[in-house]
Protein backbone atom coordinates (compact mmCIF):
# COMPACT_ATOMS: atom_id res chain seq x y z
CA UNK A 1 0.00 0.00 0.00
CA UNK A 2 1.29 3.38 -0.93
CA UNK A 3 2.37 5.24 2.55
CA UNK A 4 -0.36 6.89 4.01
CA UNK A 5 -0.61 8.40 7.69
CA UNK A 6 -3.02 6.57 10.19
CA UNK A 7 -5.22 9.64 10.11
CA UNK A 8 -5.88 8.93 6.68
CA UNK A 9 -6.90 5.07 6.89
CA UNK A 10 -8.71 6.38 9.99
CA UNK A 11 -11.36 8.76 8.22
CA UNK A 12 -11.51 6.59 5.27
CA UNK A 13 -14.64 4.71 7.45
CA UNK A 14 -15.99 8.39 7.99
CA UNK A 15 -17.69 11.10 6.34
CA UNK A 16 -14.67 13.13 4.37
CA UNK A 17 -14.28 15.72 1.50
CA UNK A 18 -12.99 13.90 -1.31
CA UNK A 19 -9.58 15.89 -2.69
CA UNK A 20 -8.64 15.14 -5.76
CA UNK A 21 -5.90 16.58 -8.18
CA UNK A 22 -5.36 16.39 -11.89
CA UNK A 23 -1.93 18.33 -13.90
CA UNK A 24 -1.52 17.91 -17.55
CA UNK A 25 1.98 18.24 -18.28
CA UNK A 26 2.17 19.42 -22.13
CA UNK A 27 5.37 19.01 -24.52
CA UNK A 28 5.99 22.59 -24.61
CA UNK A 29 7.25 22.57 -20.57
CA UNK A 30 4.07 24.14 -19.13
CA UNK A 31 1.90 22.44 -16.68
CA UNK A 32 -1.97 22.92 -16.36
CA UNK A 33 -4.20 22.20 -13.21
CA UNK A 34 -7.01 20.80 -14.89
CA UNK A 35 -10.59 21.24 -13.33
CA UNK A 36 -12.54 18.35 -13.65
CA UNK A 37 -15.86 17.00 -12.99
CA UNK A 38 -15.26 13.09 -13.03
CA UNK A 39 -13.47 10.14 -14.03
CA UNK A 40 -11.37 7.53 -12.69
CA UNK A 41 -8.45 5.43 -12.40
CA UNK A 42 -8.20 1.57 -13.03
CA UNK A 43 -5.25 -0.48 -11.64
CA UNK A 44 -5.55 -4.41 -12.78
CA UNK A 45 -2.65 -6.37 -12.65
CA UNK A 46 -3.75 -8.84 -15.16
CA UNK A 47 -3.30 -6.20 -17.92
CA UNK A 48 -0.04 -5.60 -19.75
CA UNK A 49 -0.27 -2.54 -19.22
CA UNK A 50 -1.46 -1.78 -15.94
CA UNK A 51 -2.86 1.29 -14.88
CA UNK A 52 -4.96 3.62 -17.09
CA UNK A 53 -7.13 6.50 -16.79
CA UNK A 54 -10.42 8.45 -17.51
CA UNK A 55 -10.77 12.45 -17.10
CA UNK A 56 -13.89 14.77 -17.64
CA UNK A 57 -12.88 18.70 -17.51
CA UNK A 58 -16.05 20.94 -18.67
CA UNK A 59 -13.50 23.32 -20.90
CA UNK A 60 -13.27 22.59 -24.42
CA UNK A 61 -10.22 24.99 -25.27
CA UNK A 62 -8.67 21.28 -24.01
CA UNK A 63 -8.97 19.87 -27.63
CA UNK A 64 -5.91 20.68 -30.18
CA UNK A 65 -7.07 22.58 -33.11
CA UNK A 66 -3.92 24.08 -34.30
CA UNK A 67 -1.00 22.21 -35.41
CA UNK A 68 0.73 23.69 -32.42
CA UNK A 69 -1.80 22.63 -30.23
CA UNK A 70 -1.44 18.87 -31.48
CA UNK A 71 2.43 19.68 -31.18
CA UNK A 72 1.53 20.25 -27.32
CA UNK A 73 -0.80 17.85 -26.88
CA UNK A 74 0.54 14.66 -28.19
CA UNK A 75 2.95 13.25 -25.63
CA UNK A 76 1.52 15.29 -22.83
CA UNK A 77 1.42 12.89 -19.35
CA UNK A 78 -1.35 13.37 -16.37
CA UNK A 79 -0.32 13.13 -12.86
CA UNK A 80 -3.71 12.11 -11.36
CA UNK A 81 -3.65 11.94 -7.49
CA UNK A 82 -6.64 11.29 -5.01
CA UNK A 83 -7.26 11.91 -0.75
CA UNK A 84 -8.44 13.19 1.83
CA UNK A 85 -9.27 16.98 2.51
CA UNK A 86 -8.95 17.22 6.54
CA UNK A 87 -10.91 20.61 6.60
CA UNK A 88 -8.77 21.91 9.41
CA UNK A 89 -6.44 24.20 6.92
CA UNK A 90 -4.15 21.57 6.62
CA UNK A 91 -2.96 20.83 3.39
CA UNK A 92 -4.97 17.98 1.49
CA UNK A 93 -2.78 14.38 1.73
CA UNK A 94 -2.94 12.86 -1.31
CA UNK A 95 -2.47 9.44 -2.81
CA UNK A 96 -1.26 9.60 -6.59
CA UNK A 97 -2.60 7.04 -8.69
CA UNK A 98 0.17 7.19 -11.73
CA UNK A 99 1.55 9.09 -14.28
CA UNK A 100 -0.43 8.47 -17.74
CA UNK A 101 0.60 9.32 -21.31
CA UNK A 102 -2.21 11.15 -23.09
CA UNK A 103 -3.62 9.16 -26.00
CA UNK A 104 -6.82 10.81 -26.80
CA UNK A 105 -8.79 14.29 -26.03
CA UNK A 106 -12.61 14.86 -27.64
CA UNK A 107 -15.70 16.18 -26.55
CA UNK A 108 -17.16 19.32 -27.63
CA UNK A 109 -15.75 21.71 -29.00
CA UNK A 110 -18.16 24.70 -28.19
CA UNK A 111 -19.94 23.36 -24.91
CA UNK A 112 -17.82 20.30 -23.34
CA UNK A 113 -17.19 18.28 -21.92
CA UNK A 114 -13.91 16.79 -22.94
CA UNK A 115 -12.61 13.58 -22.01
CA UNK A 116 -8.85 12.59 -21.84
CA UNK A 117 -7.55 9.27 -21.89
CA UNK A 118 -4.40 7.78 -21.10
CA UNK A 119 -2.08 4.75 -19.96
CA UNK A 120 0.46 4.63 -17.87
CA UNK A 121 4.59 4.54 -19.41
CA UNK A 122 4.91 1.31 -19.67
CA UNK A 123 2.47 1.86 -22.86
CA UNK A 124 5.72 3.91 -24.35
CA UNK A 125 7.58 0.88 -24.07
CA UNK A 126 5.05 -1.85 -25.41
CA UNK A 127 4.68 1.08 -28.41
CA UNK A 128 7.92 1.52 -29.44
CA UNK A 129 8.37 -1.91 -30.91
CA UNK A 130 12.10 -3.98 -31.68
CA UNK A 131 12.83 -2.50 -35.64
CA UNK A 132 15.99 -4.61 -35.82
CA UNK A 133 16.33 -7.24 -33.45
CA UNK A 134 17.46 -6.65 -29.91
CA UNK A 135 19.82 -8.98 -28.21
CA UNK A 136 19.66 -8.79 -24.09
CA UNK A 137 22.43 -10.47 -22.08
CA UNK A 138 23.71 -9.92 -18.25
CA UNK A 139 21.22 -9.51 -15.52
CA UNK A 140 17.22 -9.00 -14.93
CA UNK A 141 18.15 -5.66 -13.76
CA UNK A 142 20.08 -4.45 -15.84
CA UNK A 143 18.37 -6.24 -18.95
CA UNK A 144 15.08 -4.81 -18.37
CA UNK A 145 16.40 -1.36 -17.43
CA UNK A 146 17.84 -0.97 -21.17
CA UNK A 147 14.33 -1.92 -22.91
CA UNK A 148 12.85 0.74 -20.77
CA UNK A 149 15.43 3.58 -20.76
CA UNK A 150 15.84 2.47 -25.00
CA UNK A 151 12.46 4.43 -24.92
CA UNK A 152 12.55 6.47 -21.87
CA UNK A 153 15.76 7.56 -21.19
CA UNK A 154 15.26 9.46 -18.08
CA UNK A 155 12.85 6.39 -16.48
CA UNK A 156 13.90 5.58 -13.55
CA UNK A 157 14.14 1.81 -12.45
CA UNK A 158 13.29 0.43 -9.00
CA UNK A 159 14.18 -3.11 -8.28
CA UNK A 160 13.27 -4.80 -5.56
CA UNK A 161 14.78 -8.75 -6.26
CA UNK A 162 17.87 -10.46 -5.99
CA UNK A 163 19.13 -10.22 -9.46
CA UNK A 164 20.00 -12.90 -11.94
CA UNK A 165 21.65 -13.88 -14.71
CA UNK A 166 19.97 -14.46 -17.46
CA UNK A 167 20.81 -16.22 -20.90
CA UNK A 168 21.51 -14.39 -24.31
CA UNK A 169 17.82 -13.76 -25.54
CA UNK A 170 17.23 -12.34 -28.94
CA UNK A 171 13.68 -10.30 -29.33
CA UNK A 172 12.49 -10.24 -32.80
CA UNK A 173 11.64 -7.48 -35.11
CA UNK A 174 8.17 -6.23 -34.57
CA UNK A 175 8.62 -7.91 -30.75
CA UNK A 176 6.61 -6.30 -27.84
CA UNK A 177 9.51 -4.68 -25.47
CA UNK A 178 7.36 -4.52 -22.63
CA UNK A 179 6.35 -7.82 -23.01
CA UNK A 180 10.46 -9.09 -23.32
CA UNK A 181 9.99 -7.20 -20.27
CA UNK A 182 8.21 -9.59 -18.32
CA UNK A 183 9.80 -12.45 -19.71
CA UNK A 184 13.21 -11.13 -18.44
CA UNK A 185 11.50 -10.91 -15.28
CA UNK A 186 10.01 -14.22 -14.74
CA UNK A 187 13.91 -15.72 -14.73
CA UNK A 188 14.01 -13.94 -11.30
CA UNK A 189 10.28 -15.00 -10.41
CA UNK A 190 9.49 -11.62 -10.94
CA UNK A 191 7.09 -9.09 -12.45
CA UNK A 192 7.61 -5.62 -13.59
CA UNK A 193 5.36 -2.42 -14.01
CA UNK A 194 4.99 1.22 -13.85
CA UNK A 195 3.92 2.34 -10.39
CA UNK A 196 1.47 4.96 -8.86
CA UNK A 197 5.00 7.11 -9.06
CA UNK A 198 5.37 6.70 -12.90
CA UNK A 199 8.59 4.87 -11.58
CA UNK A 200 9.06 1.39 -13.33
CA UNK A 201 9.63 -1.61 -10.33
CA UNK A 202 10.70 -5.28 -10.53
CA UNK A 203 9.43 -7.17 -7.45
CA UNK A 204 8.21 -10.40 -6.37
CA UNK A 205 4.04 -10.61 -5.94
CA UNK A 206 4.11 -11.05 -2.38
CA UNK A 207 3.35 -14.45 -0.65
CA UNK A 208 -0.43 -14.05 0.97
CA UNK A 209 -0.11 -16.67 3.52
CA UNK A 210 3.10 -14.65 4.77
CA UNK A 211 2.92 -10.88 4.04
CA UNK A 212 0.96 -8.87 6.78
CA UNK A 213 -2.61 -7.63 5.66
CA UNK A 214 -2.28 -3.81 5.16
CA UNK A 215 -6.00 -3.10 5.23
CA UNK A 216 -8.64 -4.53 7.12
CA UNK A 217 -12.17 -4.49 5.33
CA UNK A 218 -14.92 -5.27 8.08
CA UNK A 219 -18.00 -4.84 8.02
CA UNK A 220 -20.53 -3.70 11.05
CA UNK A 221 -20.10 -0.16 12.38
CA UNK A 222 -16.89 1.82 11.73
CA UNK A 223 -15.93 -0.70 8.89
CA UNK A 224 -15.62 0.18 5.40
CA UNK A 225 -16.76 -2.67 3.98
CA UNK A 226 -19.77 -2.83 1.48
CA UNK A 227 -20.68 -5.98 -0.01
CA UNK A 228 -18.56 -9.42 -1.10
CA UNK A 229 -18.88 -12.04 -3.18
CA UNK A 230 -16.81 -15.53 -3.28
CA UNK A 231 -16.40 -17.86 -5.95
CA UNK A 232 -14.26 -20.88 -7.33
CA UNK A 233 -13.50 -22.18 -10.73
CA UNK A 234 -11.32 -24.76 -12.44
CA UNK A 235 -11.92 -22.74 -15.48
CA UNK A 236 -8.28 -21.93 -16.43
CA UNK A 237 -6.50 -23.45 -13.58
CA UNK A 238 -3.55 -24.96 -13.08
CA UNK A 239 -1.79 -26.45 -10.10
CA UNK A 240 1.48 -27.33 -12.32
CA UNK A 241 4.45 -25.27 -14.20
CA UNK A 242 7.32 -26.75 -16.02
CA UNK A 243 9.31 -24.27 -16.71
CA UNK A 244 12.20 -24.78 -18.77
CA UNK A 245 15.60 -23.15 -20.78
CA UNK A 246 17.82 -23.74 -23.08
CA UNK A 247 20.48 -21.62 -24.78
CA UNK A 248 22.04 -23.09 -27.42
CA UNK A 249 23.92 -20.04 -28.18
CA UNK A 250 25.91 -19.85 -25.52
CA UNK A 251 26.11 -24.20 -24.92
CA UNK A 252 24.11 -24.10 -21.53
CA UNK A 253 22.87 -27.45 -21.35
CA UNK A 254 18.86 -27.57 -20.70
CA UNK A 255 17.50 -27.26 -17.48
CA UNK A 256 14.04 -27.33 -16.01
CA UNK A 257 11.95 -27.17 -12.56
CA UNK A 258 8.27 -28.48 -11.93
CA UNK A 259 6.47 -26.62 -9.60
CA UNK A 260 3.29 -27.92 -7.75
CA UNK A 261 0.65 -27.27 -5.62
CA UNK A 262 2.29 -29.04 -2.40
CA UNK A 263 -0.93 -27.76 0.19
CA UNK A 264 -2.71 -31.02 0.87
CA UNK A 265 -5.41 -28.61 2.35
CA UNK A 266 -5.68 -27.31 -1.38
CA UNK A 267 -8.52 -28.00 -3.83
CA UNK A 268 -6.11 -27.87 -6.47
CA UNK A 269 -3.21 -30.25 -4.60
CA UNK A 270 -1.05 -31.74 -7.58
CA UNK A 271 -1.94 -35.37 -7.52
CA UNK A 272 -5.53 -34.96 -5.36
CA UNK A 273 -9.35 -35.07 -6.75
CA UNK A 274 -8.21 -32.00 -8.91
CA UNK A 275 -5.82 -34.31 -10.66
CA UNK A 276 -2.59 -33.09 -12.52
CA UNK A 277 -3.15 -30.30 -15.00
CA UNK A 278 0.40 -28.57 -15.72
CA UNK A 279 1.25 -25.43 -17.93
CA UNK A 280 3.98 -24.82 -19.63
CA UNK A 281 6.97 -22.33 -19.65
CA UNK A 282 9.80 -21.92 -21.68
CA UNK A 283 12.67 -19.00 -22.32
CA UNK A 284 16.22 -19.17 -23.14
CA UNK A 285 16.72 -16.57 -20.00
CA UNK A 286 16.30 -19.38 -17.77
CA UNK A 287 20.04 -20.90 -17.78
CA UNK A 288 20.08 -22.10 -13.86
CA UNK A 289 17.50 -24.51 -12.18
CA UNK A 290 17.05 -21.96 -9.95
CA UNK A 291 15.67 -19.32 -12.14
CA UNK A 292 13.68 -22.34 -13.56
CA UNK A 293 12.43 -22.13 -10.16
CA UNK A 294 11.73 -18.97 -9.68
CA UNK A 295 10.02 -18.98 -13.38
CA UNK A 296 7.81 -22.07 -12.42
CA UNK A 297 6.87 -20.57 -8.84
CA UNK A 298 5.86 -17.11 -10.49
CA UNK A 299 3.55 -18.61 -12.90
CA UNK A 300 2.20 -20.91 -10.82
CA UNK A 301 0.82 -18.13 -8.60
CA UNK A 302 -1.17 -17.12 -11.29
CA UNK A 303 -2.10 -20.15 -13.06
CA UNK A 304 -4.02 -21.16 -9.15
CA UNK A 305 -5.05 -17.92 -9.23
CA UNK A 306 -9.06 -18.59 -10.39
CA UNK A 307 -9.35 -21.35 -8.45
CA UNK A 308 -10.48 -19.24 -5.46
CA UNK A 309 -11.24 -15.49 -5.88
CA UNK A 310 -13.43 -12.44 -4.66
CA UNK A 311 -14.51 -9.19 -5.62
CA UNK A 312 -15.07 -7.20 -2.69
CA UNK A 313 -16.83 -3.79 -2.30
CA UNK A 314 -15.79 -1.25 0.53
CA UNK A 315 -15.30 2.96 0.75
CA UNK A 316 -12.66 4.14 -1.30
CA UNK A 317 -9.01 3.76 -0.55
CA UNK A 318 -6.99 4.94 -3.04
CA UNK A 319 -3.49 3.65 -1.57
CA UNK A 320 -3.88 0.24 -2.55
CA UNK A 321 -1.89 -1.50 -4.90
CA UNK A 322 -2.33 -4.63 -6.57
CA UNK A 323 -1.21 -7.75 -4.53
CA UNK A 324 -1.55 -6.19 -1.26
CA UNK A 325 -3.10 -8.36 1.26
CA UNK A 326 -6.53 -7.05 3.05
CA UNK A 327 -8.07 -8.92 5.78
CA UNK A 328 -11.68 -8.72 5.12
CA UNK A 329 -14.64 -9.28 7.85
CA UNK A 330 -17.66 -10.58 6.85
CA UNK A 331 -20.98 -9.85 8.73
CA UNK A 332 -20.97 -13.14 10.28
CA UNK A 333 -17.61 -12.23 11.39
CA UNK A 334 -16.05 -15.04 9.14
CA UNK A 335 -12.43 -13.59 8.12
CA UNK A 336 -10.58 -13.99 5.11
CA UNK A 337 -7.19 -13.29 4.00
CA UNK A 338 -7.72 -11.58 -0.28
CA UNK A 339 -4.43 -10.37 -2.61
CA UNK A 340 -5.81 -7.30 -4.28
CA UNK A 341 -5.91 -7.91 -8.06
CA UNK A 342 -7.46 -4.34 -9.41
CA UNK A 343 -9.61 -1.91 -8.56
CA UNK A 344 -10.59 1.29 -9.76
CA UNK A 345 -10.44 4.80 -7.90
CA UNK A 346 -13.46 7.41 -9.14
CA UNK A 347 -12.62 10.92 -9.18
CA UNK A 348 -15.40 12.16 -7.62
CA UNK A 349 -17.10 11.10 -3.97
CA UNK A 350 -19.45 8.94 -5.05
CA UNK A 351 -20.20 5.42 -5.68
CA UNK A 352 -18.50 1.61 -4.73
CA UNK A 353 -15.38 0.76 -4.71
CA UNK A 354 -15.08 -2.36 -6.11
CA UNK A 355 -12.35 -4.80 -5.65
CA UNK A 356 -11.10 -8.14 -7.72
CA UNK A 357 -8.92 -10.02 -5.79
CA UNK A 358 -5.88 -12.79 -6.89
CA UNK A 359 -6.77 -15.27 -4.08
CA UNK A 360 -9.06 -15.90 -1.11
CA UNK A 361 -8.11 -17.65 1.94
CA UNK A 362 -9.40 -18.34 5.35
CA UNK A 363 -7.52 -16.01 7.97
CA UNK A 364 -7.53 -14.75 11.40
């Protein structure tokens, strides 16, 4: 969860002003505090790219007439923040939720409104696709931090992991670089995205069963949540990954790792009622049995991941962040353990906030 001080957590479960903030940064260097009358931000970690965004101003002078207003416009970022306005003549604390390009402005152009669009940088990398191909070699870090600063050179890179060494891997022309991204990434059992900074991280999806909830979601007076719902599916599931590598060009011999579902408690156990149903991984980064390992253990996180879900409705807390754990309290006091999976954050005070989760376990 981005930081936020216990005051704010604290009035989230009661009545608040709603402070929101919206800059347009144009390509000619000046910056333009937008009023705005809606929108919103969605975060969903099971999209490439991961966070994008929706804003309503009422002033049509937004939309590029003039060549030199395209000039300005296209290329442009938002810097979209949300929180709490205290009312005490403190300033507002506020939560941002990312740092978009802007790919589209319309509306109309005598009376408004005008909606902007955008997605956050790690669209400027899946965009600016391999035109000759592009050979990767050393380290997760360092790999993936020349695809991104090949398009951004000023990004900045956050990594989290234990690095690794990869294998020579050779992207081909036309080839996704954000995508190479993530399969750079998976060597070290890792995944990479643009945060709620606009800074570009590699870390590890935290463990549920081990990583302290953040949030707790109860219903019953002074709680935040709404509603819940709980479901399971073998729809897509897996409870196997083989992942395996080979580089040929540099003679590392093959290697491989099976992962399972080891929980005997586990609907999807490898070898129980569920059966055996493995997926399959393979990249010539993986040139150690350990980042076969890591690979196998990454992907089979997510290929459990339907088995046992929830989407979850509470008041709006715009500091979350995909695989953060929330302890949710159901009216019957039944408590679970859920690994936010996306949400999305409304610019205005109203409505749900509703929230897909990863997984759903039983917790204390």
């Amino acid at each position: 969860m981005y930081p936020v001080s216990d005051r704010f957590l604290a009035r989230l479960a009661e009545s608040h002003q709603v402070a929101t903030e919206v800059k347009l940064f144009l390509t000619d260097g000046s910056v333009v505090d937008l009023e705005h009358i809606g929108g919103s931000v969605t975060v969903d970690r099971g999209q490439a790219i991961r966070r994008t965004c929706t804003v309503t101003v009422p002033d049509p002078h937004l939309i590029p007439r003039t060549p030199a207003d395209q000039l300005a416009t296209y290329g442009a970022r938002l810097r979209i923040a949300r929180g709490i306005d205290y009312g005490d003549g403190s300033r507002p604390e506020l939560v941002p939720l990312g740092l978009f390009r802007l790919d589209s402005v319309d509306g109309d152009v005598n009376d408004g409104p005008v909606t902007l669009q955008g997605k956050d940088l790690s669209a400027v990398i899946a965009d600016d696709r391999f035109t000759a191909p592009y050979t990767v070699t050393g380290t997760v870090v360092s790999a993936i931090t020349s695809i991104v600063q090949r398009s951004l050179p000023d990004a900045e890179v956050v990594s989290t992991i234990t690095d690794t060494t990869i294998g020579r891997r050779t992207f081909d022309v036309e080839g996704d670089p954000w995508a190479a991204c993530q399969e750079i990434a998976a060597a070290a059992g890792a995944e990479v995205y643009a945060n709620a900074d606009g800074l570009f991280v590699i870390a590890v999806l935290p463990d549920p069963l081990t990583t302290p909830a953040v949030w707790e979601v109860a219903a019953g007076e002074g709680g935040v949540y709404i509603n819940a719902s709980r479901g399971m599916t073998s729809e897509g599931v897996h409870n196997g990954v083989l992942a395996r590598g080979e580089n040929t060009t540099e003679g590392v011999a093959p290697v491989s790792y099976l992962a399972v579902d080891t929980d005997p408690d586990s609907p999807t156990h490898w070898g129980g009622p569920f059966g055996r149903r493995p997926l399959f991984y393979s990249s010539s980064t993986l040139i150690t049995a350990s980042a076969c390992q890591a690979a196998a253990q990454l992907k089979l996180a997510e290929a459990r991941a339907p088995n046992a879900s929830g989407d979850i409705s509470s008041l709006p807390n715009p500091a979350l962040e995909p695989g953060d754990v929330l302890r949710i309290v159901h009216p019957d006091r039944s408590r679970e353990l859920h690994q936010v999976a996306s949400f999305t954050v409304a610019l205005d005070a109203g409505g749900d906030f509703p929230i897909g989760t990863i997984s759903a376990k039983e917790g204390s």
